[in-house]
C-alpha atoms as a PDB file:
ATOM      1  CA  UNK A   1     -35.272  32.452  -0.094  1.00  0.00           C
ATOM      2  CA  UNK A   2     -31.706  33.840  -0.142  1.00  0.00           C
ATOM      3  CA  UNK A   3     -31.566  32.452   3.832  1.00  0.00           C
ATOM      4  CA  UNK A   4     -32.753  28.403   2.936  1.00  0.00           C
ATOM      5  CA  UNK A   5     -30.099  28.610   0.188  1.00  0.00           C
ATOM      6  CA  UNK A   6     -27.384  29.892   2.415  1.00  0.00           C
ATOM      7  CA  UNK A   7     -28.589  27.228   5.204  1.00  0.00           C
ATOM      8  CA  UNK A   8     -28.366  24.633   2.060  1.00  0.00           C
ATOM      9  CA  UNK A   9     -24.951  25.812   0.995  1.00  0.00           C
ATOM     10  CA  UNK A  10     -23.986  25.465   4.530  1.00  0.00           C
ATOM     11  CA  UNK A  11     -25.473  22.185   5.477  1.00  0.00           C
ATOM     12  CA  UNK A  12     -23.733  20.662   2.081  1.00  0.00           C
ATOM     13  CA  UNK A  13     -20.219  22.242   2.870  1.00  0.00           C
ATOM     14  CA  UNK A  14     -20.728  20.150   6.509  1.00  0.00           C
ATOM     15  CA  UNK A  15     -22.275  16.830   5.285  1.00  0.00           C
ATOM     16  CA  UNK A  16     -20.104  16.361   2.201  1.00  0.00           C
ATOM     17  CA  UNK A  17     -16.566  16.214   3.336  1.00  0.00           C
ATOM     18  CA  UNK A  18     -17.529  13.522   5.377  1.00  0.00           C
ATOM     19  CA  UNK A  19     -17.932  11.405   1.975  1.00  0.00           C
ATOM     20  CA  UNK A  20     -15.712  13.231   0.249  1.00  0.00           C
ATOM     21  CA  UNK A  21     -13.051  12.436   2.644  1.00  0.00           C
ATOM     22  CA  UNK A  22     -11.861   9.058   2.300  1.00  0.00           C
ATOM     23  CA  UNK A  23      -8.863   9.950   0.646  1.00  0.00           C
ATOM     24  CA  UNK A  24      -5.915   7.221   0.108  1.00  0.00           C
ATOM     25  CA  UNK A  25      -2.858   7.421   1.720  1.00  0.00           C
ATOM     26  CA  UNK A  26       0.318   5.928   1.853  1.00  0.00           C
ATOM     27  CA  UNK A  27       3.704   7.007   3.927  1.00  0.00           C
ATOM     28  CA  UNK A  28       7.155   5.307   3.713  1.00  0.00           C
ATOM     29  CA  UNK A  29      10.037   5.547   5.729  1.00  0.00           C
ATOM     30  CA  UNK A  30      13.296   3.512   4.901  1.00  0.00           C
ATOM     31  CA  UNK A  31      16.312   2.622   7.419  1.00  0.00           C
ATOM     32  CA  UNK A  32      19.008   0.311   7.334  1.00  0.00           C
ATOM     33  CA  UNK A  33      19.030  -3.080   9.271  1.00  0.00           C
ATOM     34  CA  UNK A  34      22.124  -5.109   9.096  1.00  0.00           C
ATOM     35  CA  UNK A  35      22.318  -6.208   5.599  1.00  0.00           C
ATOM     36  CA  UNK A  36      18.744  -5.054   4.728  1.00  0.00           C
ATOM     37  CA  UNK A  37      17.260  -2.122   3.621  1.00  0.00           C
ATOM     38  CA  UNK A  38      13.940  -1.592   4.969  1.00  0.00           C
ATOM     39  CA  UNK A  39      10.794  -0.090   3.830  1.00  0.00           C
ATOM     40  CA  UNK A  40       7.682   0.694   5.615  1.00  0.00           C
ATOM     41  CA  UNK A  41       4.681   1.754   4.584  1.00  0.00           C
ATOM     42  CA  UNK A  42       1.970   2.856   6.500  1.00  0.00           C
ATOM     43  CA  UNK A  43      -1.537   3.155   3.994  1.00  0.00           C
ATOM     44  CA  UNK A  44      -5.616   4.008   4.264  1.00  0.00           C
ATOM     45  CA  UNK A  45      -7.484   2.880   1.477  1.00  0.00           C
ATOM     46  CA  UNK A  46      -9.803   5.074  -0.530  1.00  0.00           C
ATOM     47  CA  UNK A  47     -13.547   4.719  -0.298  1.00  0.00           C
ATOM     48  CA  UNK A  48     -13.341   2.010  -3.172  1.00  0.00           C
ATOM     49  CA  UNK A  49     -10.898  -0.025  -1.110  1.00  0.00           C
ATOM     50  CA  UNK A  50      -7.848   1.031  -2.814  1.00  0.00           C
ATOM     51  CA  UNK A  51      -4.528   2.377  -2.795  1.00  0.00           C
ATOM     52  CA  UNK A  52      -1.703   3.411  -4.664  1.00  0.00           C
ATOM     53  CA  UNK A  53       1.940   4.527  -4.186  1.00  0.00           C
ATOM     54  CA  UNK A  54       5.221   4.907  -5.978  1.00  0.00           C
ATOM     55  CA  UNK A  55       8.108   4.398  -4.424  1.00  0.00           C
ATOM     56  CA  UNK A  56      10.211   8.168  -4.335  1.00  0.00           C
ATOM     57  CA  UNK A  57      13.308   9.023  -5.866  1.00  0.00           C
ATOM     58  CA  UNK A  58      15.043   8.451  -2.480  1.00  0.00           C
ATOM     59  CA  UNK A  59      14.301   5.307  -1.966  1.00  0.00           C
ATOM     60  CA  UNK A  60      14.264   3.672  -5.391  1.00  0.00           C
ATOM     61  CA  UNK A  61      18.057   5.387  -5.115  1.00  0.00           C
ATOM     62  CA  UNK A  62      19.083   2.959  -2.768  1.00  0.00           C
ATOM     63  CA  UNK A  63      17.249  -0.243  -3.168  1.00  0.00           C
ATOM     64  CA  UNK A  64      17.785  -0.066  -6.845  1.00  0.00           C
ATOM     65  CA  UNK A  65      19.986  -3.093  -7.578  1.00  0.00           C
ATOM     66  CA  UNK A  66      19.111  -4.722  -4.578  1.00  0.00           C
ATOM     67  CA  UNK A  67      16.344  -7.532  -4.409  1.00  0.00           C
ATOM     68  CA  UNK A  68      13.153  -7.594  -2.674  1.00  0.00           C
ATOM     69  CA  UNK A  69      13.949 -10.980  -0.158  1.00  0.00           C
ATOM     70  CA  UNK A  70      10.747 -10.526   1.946  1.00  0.00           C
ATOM     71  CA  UNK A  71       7.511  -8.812   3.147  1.00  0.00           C
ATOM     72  CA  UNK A  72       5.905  -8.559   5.847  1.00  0.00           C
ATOM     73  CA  UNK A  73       2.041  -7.364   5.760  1.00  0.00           C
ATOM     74  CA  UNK A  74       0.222  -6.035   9.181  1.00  0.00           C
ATOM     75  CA  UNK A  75      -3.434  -5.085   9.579  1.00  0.00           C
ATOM     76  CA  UNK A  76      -4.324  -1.689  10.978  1.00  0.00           C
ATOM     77  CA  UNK A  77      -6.296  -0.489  13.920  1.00  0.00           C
ATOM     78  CA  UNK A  78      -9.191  -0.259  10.980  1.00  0.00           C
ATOM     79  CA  UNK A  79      -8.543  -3.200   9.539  1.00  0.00           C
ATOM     80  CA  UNK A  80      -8.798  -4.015   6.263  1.00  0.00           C
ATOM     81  CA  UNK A  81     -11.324  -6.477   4.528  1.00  0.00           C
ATOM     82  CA  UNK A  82     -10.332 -10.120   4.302  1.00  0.00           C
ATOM     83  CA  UNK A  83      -8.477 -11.321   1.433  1.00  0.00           C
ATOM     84  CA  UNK A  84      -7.093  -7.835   0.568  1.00  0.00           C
ATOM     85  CA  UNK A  85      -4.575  -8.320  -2.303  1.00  0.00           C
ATOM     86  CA  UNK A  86      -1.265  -6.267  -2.643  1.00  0.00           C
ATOM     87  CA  UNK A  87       1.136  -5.899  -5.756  1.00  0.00           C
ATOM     88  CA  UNK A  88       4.264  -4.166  -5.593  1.00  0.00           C
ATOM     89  CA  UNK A  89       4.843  -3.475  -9.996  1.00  0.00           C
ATOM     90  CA  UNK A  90       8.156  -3.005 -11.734  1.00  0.00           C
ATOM     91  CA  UNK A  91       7.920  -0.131 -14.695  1.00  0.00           C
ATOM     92  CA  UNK A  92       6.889  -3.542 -16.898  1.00  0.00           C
ATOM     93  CA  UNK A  93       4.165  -3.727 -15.031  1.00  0.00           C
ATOM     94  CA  UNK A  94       5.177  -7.298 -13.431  1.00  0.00           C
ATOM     95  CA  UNK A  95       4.189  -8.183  -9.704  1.00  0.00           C
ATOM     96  CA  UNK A  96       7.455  -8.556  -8.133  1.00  0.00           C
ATOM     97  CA  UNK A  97       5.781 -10.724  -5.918  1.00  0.00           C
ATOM     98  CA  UNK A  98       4.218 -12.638  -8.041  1.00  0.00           C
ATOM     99  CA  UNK A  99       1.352 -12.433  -6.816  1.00  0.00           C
ATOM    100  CA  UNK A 100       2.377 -13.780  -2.867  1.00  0.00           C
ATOM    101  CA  UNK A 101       0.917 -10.501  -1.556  1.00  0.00           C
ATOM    102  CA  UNK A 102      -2.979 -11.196  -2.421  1.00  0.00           C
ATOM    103  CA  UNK A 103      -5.344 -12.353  -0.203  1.00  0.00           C
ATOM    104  CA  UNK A 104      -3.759 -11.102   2.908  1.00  0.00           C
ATOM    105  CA  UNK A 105      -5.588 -11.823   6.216  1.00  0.00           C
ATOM    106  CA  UNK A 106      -7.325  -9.168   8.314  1.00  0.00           C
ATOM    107  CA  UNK A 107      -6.403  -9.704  11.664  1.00  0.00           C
ATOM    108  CA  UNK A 108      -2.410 -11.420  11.367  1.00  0.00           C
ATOM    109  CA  UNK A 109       0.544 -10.131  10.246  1.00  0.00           C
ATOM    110  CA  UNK A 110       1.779 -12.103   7.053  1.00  0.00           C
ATOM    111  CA  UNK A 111       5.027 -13.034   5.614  1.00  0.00           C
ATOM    112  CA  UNK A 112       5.223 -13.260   2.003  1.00  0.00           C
ATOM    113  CA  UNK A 113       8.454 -13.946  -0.383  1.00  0.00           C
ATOM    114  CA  UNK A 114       8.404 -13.113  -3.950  1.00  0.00           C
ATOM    115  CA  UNK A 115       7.385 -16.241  -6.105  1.00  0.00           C
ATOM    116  CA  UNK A 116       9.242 -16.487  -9.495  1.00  0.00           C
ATOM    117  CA  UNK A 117       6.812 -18.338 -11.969  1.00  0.00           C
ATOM    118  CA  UNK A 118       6.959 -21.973 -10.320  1.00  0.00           C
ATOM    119  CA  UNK A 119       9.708 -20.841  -7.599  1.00  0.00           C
ATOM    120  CA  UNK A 120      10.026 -18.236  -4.993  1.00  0.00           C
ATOM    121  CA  UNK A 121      13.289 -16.386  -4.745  1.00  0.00           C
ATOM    122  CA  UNK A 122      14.748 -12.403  -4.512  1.00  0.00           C
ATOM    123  CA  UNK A 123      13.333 -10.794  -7.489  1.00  0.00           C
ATOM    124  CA  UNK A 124      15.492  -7.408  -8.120  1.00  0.00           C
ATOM    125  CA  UNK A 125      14.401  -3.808  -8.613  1.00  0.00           C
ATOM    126  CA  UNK A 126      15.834  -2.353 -11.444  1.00  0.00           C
ATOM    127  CA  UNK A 127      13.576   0.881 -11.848  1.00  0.00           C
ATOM    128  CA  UNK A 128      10.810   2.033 -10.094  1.00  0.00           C
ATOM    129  CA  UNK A 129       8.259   0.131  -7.714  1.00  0.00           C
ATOM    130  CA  UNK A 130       4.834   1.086  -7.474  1.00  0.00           C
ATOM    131  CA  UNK A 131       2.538  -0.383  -4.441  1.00  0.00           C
ATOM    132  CA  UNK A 132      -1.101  -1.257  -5.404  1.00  0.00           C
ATOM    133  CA  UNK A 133      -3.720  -1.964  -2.443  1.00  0.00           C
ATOM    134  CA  UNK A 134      -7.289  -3.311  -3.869  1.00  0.00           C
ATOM    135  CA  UNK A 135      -9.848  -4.793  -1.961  1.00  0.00           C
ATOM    136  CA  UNK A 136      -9.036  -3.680   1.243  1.00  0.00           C
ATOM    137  CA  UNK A 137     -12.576  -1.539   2.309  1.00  0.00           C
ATOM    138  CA  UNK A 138     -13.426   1.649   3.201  1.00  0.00           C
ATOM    139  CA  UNK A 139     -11.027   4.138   4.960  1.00  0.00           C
ATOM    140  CA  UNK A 140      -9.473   1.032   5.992  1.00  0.00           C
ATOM    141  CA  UNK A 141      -5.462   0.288   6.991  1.00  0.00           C
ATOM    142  CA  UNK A 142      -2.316  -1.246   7.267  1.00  0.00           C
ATOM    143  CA  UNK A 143       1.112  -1.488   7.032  1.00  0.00           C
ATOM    144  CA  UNK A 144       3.666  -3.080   4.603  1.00  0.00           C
ATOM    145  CA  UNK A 145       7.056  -3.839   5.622  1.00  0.00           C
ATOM    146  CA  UNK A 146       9.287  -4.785   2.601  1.00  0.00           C
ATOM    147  CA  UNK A 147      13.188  -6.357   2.989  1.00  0.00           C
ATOM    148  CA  UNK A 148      15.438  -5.880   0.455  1.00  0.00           C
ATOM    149  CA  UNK A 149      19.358  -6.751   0.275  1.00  0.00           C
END
């Protein structure tokens, strides 16, 4: 009996992970081009097709100020589902986008520029900027690209 229930223990500790696993992620590097300052984010979704990042102190220290002008969305080697929405969120809550980043296509990359109720125009940061990824599929990827000047 005590040998099945180690085998069990030991079969579980193998076959779970792989569930367990699909873990959201999202890395960001920042650099300097021209005028612009750059952020890129490279993501995988979470088994419910989502993802979630905040922007760190270091870069919310330098594009604080500055306005988001464009974004640039590219599918990943996994790519996500079609029509995968992205909002990047001010600490109101408000899409700083408005909205230009859903229903992003799963084999092009995308341009998007942030729309201002009936307009479109730079939209500054003031405080924070948090990244939300819905829709996108299982262990799925991409990268975000975001101007601001």
């Amino acid at each position: 009996m005590k040998k099945l229930i180690i085998i069990l223990a030991l079969l579980s500790a193998l076959i779970v992970p792989k569930y367990a696993l699909a873990v959201e992620s999202a890395t960001a590097t920042m650099f300097k081009a021209g005028e612009f300052t750059v952020v890129s984010i490279v993501w995988v979704s979470a088994a419910d097709g989502t993802c979630s990042y905040a922007f760190a102190a270091n870069i919310l220290k330098d594009i604080r100020g500055k306005s988001a002008y464009m974004a640039v969305t590219d599918p990943g080697a996994t790519a996500p589902t079609a029509n995968y929405d992205i909002v990047l969120n001010d600490e109101l809550s408000a899409d700083i986008f408005g909205g230009s980043l859903a229903n992003r296509h799963t084999t092009s990359s995308e341009q998007a520029v942030p729309a201002i109720g009936a307009g479109i125009g730079d939209r500054p940061v003031t405080k924070s900027v948090q990244m939300e990824i819905t829709n996108a599929g299982d262990t799925k990827g991409g990268t975000l690209v975001v101007l601001f000047h």
